[in-house]
PDB file of N, CA and C in Angstrom:
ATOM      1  N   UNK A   1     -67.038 141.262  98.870  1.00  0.00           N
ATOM      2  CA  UNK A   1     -68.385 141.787  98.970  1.00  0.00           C
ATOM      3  C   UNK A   1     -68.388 143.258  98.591  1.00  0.00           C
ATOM      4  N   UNK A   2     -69.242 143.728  97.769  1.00  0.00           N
ATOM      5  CA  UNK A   2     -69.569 145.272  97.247  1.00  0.00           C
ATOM      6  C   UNK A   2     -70.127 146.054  98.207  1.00  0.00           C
ATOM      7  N   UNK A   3     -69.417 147.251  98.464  1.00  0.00           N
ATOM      8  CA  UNK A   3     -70.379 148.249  99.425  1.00  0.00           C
ATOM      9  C   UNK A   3     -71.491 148.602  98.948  1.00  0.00           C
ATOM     10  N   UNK A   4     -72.641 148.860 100.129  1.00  0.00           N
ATOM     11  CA  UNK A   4     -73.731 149.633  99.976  1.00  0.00           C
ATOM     12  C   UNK A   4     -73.636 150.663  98.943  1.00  0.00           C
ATOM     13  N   UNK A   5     -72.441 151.685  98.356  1.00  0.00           N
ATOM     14  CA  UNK A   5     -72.457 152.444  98.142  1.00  0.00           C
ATOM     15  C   UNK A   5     -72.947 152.637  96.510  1.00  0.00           C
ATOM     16  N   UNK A   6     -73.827 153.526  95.959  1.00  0.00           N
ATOM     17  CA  UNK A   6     -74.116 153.156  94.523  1.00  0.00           C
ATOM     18  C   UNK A   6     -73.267 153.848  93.749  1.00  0.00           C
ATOM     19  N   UNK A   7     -72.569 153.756  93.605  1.00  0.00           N
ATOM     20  CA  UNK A   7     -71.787 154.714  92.230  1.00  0.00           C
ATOM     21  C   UNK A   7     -72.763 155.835  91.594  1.00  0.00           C
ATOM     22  N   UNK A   8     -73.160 154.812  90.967  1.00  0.00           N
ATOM     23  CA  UNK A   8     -74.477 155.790  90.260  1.00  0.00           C
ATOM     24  C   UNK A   8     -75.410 156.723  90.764  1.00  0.00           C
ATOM     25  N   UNK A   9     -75.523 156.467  91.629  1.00  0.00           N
ATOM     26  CA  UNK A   9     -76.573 157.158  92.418  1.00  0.00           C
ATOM     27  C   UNK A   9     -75.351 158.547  92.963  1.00  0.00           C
ATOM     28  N   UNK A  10     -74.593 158.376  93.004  1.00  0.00           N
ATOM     29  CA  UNK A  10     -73.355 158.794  94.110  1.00  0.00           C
ATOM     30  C   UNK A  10     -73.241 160.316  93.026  1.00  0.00           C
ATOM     31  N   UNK A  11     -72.837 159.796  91.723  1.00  0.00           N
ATOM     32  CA  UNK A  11     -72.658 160.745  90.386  1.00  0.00           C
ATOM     33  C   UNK A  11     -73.493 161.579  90.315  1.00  0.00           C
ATOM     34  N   UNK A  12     -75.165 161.099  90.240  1.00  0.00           N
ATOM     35  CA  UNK A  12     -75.831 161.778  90.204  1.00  0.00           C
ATOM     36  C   UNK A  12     -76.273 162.969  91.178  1.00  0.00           C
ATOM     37  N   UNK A  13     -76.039 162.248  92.710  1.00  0.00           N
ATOM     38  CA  UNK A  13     -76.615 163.878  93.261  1.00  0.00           C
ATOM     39  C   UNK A  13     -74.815 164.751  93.705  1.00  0.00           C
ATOM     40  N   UNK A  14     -74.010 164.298  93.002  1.00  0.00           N
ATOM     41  CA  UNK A  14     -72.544 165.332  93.121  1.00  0.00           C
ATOM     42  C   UNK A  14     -72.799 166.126  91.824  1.00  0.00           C
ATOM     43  N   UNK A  15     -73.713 165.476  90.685  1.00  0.00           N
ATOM     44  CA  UNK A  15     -73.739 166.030  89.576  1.00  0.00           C
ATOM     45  C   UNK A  15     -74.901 167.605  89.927  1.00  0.00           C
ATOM     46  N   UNK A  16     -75.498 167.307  91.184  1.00  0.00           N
ATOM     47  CA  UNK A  16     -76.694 168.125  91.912  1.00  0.00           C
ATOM     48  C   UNK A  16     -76.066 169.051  92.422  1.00  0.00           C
ATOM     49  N   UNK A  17     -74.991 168.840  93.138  1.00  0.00           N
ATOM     50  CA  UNK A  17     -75.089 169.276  93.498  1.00  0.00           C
ATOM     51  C   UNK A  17     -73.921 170.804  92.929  1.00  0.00           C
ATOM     52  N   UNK A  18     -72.923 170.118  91.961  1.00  0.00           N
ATOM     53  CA  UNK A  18     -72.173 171.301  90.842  1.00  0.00           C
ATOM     54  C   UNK A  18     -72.963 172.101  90.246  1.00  0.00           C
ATOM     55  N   UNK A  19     -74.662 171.520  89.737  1.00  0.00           N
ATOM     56  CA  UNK A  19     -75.266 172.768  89.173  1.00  0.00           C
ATOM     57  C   UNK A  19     -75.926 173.717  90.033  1.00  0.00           C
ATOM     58  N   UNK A  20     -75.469 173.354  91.668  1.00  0.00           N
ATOM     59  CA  UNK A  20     -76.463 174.375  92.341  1.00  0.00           C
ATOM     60  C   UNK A  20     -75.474 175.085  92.905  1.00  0.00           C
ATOM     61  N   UNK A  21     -74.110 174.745  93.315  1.00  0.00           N
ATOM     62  CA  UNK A  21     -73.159 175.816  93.171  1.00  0.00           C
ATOM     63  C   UNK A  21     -73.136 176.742  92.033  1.00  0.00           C
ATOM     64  N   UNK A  22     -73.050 176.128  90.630  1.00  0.00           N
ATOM     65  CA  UNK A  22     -73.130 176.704  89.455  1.00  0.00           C
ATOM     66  C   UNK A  22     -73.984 177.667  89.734  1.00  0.00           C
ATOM     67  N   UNK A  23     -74.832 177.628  89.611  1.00  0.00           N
ATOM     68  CA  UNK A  23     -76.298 178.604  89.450  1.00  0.00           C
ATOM     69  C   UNK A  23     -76.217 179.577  90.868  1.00  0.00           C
ATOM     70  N   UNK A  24     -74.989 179.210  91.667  1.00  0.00           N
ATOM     71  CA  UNK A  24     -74.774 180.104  93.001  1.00  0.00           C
ATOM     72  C   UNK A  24     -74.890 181.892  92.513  1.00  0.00           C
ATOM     73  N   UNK A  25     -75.344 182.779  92.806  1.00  0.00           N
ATOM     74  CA  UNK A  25     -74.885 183.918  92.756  1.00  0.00           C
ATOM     75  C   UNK A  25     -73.150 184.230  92.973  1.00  0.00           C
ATOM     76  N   UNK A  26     -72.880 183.658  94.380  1.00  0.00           N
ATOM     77  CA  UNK A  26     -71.412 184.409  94.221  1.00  0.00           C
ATOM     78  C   UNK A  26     -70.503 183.529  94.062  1.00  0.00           C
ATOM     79  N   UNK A  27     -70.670 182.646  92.545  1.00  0.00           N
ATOM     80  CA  UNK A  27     -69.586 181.536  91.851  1.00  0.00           C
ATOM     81  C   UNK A  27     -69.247 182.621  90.305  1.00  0.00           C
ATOM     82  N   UNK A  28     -70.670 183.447  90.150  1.00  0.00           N
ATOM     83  CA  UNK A  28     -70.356 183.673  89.076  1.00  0.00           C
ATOM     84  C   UNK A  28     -69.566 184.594  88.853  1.00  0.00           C
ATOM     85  N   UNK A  29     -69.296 184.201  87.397  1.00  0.00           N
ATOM     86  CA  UNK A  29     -68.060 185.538  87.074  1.00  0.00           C
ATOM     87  C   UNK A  29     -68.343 186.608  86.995  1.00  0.00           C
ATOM     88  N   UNK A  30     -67.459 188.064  86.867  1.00  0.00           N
ATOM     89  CA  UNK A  30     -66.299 187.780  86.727  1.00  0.00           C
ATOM     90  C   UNK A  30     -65.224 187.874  87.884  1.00  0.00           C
ATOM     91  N   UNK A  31     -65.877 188.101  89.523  1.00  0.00           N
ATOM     92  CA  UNK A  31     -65.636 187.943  90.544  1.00  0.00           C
ATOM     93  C   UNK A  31     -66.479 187.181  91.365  1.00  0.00           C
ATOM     94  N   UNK A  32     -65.845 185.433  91.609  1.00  0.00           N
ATOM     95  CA  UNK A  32     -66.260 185.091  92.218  1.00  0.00           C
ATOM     96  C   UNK A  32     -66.309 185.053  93.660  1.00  0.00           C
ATOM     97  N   UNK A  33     -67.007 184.810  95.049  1.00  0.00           N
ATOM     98  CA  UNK A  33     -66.291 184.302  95.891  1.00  0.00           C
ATOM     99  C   UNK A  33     -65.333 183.628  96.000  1.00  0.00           C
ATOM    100  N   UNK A  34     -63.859 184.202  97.042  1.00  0.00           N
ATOM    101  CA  UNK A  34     -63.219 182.848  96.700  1.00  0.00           C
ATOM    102  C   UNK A  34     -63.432 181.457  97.551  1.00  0.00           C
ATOM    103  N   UNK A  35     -64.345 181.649  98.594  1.00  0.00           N
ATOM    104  CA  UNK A  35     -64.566 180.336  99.689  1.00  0.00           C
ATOM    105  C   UNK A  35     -65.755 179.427  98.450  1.00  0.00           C
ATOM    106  N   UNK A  36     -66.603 180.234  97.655  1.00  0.00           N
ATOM    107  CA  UNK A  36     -67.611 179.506  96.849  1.00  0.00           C
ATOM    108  C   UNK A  36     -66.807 178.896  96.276  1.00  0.00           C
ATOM    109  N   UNK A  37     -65.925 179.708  95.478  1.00  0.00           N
ATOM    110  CA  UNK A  37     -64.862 178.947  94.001  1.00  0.00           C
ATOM    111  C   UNK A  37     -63.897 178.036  94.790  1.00  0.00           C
ATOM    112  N   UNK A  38     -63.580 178.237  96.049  1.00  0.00           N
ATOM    113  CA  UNK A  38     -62.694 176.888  96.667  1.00  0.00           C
ATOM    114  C   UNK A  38     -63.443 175.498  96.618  1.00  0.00           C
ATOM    115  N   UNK A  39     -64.870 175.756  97.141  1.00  0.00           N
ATOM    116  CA  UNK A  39     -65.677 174.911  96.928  1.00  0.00           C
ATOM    117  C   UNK A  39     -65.989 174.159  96.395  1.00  0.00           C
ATOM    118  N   UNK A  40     -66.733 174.926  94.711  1.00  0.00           N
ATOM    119  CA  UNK A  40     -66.913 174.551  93.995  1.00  0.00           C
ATOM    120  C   UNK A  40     -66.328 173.594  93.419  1.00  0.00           C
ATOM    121  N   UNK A  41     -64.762 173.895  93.274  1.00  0.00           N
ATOM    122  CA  UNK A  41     -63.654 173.465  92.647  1.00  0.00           C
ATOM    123  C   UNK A  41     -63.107 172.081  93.455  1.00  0.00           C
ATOM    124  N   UNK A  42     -63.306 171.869  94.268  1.00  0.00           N
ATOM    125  CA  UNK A  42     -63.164 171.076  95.852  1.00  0.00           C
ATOM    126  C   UNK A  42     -64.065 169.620  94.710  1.00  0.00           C
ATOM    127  N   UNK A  43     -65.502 169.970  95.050  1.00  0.00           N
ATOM    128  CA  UNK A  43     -66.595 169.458  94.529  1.00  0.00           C
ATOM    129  C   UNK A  43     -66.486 168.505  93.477  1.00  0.00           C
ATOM    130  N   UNK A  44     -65.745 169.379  92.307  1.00  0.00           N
ATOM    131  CA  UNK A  44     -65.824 169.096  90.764  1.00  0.00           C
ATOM    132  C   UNK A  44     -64.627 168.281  90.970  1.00  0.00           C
ATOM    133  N   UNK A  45     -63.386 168.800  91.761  1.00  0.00           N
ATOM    134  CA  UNK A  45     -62.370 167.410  91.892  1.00  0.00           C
ATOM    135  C   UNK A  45     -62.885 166.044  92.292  1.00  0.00           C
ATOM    136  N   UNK A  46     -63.574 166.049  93.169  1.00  0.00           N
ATOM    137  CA  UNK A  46     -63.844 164.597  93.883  1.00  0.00           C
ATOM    138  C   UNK A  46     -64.659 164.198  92.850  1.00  0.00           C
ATOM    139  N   UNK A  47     -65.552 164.514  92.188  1.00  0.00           N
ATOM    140  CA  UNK A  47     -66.329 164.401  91.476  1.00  0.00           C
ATOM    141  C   UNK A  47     -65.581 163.819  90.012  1.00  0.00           C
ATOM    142  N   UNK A  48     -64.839 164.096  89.795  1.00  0.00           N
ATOM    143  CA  UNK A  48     -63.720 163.895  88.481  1.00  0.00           C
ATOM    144  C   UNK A  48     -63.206 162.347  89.225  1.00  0.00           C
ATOM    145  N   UNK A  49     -62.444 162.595  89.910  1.00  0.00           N
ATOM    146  CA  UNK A  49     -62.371 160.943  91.288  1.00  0.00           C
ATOM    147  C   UNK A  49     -63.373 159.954  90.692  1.00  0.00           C
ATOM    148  N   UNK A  50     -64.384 160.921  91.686  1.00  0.00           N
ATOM    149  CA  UNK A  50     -65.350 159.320  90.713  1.00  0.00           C
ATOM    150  C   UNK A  50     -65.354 158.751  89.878  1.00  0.00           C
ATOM    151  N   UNK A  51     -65.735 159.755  88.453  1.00  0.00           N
ATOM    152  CA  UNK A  51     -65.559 159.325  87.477  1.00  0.00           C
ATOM    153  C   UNK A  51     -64.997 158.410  86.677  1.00  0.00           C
ATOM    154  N   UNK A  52     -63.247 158.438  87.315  1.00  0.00           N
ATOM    155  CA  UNK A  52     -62.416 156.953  87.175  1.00  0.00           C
ATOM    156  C   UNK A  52     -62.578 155.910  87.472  1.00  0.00           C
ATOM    157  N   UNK A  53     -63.803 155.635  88.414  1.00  0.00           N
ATOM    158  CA  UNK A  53     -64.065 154.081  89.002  1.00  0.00           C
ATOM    159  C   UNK A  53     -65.246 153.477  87.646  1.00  0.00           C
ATOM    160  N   UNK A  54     -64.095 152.593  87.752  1.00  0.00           N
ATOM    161  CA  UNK A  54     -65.267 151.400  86.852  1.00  0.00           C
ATOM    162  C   UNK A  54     -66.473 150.541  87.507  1.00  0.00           C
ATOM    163  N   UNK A  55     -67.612 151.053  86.966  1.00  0.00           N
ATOM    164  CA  UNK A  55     -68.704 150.413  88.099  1.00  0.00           C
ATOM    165  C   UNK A  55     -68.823 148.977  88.145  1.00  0.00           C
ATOM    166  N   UNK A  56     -68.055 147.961  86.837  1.00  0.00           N
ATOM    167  CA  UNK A  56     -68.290 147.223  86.973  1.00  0.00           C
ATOM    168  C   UNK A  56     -67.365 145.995  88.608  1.00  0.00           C
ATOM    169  N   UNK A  57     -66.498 146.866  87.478  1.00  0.00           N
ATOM    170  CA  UNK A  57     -65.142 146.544  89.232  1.00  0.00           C
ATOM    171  C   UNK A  57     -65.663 146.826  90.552  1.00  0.00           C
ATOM    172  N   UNK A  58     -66.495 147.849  90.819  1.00  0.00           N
ATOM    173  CA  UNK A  58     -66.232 148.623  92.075  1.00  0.00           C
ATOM    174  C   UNK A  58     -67.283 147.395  92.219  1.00  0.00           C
ATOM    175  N   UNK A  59     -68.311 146.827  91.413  1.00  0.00           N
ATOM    176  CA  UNK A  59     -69.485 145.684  91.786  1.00  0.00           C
ATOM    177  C   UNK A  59     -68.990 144.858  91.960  1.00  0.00           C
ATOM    178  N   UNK A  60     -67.885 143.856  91.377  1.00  0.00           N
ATOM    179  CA  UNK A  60     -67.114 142.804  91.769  1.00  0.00           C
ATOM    180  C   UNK A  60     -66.415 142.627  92.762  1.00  0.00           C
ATOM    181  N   UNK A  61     -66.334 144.069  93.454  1.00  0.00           N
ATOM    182  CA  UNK A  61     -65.033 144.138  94.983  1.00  0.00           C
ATOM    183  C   UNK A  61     -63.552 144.583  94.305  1.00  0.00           C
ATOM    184  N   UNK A  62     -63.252 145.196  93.874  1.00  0.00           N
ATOM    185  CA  UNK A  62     -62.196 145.396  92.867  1.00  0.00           C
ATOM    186  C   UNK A  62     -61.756 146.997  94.318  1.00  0.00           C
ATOM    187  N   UNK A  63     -60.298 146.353  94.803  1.00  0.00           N
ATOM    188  CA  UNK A  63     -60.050 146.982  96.164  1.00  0.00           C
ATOM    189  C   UNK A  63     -59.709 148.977  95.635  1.00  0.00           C
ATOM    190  N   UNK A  64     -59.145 148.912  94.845  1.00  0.00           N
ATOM    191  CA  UNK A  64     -59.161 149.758  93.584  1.00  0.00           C
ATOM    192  C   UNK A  64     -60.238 151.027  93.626  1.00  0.00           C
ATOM    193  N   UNK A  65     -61.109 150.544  92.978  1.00  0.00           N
ATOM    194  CA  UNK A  65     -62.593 150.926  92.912  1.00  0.00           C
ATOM    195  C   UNK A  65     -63.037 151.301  94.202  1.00  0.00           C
ATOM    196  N   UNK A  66     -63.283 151.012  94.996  1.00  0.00           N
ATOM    197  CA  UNK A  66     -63.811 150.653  96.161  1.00  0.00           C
ATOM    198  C   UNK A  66     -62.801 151.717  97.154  1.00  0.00           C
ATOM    199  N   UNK A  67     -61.320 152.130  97.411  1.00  0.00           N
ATOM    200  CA  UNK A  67     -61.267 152.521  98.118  1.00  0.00           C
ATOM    201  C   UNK A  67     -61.245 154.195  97.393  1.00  0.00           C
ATOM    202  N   UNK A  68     -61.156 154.059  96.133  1.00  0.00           N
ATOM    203  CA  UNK A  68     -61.212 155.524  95.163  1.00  0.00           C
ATOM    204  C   UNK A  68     -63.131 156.526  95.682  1.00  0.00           C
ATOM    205  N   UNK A  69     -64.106 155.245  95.492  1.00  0.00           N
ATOM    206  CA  UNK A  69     -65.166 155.397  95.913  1.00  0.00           C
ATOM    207  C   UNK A  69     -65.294 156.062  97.315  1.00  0.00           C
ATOM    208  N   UNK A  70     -64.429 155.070  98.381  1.00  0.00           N
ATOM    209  CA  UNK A  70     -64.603 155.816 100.037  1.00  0.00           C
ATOM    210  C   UNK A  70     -63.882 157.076  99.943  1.00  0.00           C
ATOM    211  N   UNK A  71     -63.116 157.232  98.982  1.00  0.00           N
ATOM    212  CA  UNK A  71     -62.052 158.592  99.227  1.00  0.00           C
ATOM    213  C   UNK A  71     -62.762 159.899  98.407  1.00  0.00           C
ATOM    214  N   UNK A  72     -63.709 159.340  98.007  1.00  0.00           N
ATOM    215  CA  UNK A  72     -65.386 160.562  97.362  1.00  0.00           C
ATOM    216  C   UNK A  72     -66.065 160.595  98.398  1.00  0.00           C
ATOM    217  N   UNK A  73     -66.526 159.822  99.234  1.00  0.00           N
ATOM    218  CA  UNK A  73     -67.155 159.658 100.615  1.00  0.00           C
ATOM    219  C   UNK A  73     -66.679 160.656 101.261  1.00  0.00           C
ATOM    220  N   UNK A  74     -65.352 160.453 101.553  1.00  0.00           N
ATOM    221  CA  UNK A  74     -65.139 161.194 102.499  1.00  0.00           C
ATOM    222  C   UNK A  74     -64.813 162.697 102.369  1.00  0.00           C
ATOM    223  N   UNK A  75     -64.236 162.764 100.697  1.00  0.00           N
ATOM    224  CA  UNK A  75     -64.261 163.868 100.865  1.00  0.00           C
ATOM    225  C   UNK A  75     -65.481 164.883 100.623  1.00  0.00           C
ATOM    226  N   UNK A  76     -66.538 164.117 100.111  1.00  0.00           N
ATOM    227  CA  UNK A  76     -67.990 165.102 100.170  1.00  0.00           C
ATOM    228  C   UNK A  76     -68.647 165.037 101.765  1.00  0.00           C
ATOM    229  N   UNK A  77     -67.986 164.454 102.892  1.00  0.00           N
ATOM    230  CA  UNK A  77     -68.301 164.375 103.939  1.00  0.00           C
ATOM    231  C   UNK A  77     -67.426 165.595 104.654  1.00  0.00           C
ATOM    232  N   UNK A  78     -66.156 165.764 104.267  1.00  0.00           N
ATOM    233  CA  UNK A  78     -65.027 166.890 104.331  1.00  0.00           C
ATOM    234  C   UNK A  78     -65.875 168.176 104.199  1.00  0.00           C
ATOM    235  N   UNK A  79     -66.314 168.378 102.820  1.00  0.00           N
ATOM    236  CA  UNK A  79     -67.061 169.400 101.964  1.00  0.00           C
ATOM    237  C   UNK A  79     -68.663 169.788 102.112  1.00  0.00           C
ATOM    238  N   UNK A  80     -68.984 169.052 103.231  1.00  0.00           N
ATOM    239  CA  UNK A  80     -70.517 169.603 104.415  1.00  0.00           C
ATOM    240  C   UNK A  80     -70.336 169.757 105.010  1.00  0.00           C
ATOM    241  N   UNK A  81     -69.023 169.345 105.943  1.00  0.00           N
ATOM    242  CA  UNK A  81     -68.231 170.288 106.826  1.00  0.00           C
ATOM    243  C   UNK A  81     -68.030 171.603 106.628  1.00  0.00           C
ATOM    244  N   UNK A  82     -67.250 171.631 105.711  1.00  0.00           N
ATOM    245  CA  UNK A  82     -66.953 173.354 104.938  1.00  0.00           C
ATOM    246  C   UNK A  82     -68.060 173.505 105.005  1.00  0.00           C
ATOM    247  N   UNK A  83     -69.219 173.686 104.299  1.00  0.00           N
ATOM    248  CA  UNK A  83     -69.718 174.418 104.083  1.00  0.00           C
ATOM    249  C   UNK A  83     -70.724 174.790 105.280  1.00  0.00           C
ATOM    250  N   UNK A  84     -70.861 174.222 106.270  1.00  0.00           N
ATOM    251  CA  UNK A  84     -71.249 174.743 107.548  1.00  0.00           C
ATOM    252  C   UNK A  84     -70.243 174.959 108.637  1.00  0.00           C
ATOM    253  N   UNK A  85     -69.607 175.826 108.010  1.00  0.00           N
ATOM    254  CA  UNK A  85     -68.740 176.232 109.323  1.00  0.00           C
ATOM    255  C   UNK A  85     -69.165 177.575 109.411  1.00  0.00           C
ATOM    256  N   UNK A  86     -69.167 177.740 110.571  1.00  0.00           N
ATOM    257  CA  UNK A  86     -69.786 179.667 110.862  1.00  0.00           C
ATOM    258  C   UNK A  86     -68.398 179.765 111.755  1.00  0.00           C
ATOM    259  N   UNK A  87     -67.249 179.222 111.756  1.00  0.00           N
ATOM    260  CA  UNK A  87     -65.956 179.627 112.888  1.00  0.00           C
ATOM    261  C   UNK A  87     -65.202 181.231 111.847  1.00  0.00           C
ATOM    262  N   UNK A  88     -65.444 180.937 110.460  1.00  0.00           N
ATOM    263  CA  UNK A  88     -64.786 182.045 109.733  1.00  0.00           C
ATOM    264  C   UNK A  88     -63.457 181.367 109.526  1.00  0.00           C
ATOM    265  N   UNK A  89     -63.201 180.233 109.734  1.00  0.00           N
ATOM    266  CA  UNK A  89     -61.714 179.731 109.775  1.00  0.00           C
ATOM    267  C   UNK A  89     -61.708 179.558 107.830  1.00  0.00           C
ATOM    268  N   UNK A  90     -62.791 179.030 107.312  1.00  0.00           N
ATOM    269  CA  UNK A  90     -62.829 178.705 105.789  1.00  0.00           C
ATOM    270  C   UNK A  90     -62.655 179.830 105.523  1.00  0.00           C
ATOM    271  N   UNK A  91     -63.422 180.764 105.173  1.00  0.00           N
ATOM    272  CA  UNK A  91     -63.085 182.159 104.448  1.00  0.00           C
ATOM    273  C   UNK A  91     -61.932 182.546 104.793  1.00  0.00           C
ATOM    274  N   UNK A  92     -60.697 182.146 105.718  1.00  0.00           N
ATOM    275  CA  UNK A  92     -59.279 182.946 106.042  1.00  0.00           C
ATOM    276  C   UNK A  92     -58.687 181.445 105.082  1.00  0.00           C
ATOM    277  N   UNK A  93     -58.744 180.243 105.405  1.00  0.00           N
ATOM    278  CA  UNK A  93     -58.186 179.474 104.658  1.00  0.00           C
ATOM    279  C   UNK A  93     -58.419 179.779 103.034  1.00  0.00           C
ATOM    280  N   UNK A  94     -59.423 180.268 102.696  1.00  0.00           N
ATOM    281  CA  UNK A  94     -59.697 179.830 101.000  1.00  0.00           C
ATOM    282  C   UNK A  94     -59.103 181.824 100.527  1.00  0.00           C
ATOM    283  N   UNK A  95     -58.808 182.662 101.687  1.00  0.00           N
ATOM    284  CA  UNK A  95     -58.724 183.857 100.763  1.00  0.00           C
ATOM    285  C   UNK A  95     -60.016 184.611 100.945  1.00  0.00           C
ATOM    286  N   UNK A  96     -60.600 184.484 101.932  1.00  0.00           N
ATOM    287  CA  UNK A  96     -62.389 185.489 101.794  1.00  0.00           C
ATOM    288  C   UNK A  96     -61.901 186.466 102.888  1.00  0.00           C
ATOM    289  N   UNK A  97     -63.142 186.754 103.308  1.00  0.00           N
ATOM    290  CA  UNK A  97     -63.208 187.705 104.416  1.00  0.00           C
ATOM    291  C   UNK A  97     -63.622 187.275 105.481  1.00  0.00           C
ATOM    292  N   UNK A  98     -63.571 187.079 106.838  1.00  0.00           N
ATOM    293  CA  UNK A  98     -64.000 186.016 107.659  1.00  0.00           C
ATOM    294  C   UNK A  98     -65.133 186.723 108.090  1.00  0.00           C
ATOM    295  N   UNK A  99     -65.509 188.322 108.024  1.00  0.00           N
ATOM    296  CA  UNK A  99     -66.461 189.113 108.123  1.00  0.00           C
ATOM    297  C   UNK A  99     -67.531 188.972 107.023  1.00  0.00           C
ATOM    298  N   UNK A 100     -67.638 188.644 106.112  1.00  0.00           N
ATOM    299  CA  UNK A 100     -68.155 188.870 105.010  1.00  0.00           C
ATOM    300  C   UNK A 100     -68.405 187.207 104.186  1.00  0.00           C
ATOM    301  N   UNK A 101     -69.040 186.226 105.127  1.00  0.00           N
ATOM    302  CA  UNK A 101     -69.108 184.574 104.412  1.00  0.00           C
ATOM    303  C   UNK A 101     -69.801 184.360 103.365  1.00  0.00           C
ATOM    304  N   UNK A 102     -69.371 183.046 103.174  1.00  0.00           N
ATOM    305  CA  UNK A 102     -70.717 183.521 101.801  1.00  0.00           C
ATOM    306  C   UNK A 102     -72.014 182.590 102.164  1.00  0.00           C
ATOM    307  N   UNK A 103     -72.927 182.879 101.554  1.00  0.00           N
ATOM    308  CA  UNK A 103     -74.338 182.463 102.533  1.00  0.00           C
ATOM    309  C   UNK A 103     -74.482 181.215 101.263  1.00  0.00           C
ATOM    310  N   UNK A 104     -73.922 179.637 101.574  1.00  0.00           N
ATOM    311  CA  UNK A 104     -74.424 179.045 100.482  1.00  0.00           C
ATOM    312  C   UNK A 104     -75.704 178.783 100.036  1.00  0.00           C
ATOM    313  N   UNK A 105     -76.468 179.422 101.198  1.00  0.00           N
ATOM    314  CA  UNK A 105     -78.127 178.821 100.532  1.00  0.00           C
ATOM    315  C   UNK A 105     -78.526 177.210 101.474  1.00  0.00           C
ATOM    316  N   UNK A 106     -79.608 177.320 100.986  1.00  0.00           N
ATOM    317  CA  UNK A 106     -80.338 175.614 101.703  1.00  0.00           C
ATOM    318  C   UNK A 106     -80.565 175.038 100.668  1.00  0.00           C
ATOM    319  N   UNK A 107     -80.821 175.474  99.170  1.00  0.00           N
ATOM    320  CA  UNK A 107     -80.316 174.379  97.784  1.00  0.00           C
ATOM    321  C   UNK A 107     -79.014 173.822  98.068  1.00  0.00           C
ATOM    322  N   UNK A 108     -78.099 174.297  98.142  1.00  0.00           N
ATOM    323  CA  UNK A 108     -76.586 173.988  98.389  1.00  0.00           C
ATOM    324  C   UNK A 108     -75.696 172.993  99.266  1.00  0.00           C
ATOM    325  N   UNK A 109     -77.118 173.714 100.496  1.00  0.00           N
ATOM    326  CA  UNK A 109     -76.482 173.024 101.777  1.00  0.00           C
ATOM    327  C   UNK A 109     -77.585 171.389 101.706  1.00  0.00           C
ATOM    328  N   UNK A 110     -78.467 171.300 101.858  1.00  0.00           N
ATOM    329  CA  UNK A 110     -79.470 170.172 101.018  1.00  0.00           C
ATOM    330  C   UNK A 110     -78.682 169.361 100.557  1.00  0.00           C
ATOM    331  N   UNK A 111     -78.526 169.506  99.538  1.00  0.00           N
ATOM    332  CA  UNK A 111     -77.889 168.682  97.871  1.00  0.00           C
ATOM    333  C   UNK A 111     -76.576 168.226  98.834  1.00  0.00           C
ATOM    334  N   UNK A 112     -75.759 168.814  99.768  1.00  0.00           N
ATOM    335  CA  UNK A 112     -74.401 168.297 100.268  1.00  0.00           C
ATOM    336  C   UNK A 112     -74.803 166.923 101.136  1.00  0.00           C
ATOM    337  N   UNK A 113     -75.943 167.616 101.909  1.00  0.00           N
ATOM    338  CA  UNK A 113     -76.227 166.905 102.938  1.00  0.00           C
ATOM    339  C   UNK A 113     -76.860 165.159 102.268  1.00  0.00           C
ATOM    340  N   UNK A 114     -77.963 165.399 101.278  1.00  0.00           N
ATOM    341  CA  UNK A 114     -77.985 164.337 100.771  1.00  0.00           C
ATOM    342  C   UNK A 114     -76.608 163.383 100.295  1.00  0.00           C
ATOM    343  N   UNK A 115     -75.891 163.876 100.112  1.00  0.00           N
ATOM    344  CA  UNK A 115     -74.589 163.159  99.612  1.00  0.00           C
ATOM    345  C   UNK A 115     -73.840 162.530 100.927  1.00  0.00           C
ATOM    346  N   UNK A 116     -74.697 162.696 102.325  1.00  0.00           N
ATOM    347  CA  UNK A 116     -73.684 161.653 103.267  1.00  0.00           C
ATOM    348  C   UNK A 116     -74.863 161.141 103.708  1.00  0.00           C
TER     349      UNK A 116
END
C-alpha cells in the first residue's frame, strides 16, 4: 500500500521553500549567515534526496522509494525544529553567534511548517 505522502506535492513546497531562504537577506553573498547557509544547505540536501525517488515506484510500494521519501519527512521535520529554536544551541552548532540569531522571517518559518 502507498503512503499518503505526495511526492509531488512534497517537491513542490521544499522547492518553496529554497526560494524563500534564497531571497533571505542573510543567505546572501558575499557573507552569509552561517546558521542561514547551514540551513539552507540542510534544505537543498534533503531536497536533492527526493529527487532520486521514482514516483512511479514510490506509487507501487517500492520499499526503496518509500523509506528515501520518510527520510525527507523527517528530515524537513528535523529542519522546523532548527529553525525555531530560540536555545542559541543552533547558532554555536552551525558557527554563528548565539547572541546575534538570525531572524528567519514568517515566509520561511510558514513554507517549513507547511512541509509537516
Amino acid at each position: 500500500m502507498a503512503s499518503s505522502i505526495d511526492p509531488v506535492q512534497l517537491d513542490q513546497k521544499m522547492a518553496e521553500l529554497i526560494d524563500a531562504f534564497e531571497s533571505h537577506p542573510q543567505v546572501q553573498p558575499p557573507n552569509p549567515h552561517p546558521t542561514a547557509f547551514f540551513l539552507l544547505d540542510f534544505v537543498r540536501n534533503s531536497h536533492r534526496m527526493l529527487k532520486t525517488v521514482d514516483a512511479a515506484k514510490y506509487a507501487a510500494g517500492d520499499s526503496s522509494a518509500q523509506e528515501t521519501v520518510k527520510e525527507v519527512v523527517g528530515r524537513n521535520q528535523f529542519a522546523n525544529l532548527l529553525l525555531n529554536d530560540s536555545s542559541g544551541k543552533l547558532s554555536l552548532m552551525t558557527g554563528g553567534d548565539p547572541s546575534n540569531p538570525v531572524d528567519f522571517g514568517p515566509d520561511i518559518k510558514a513554507k517549513a511548517d507547511a512541509l509537516n
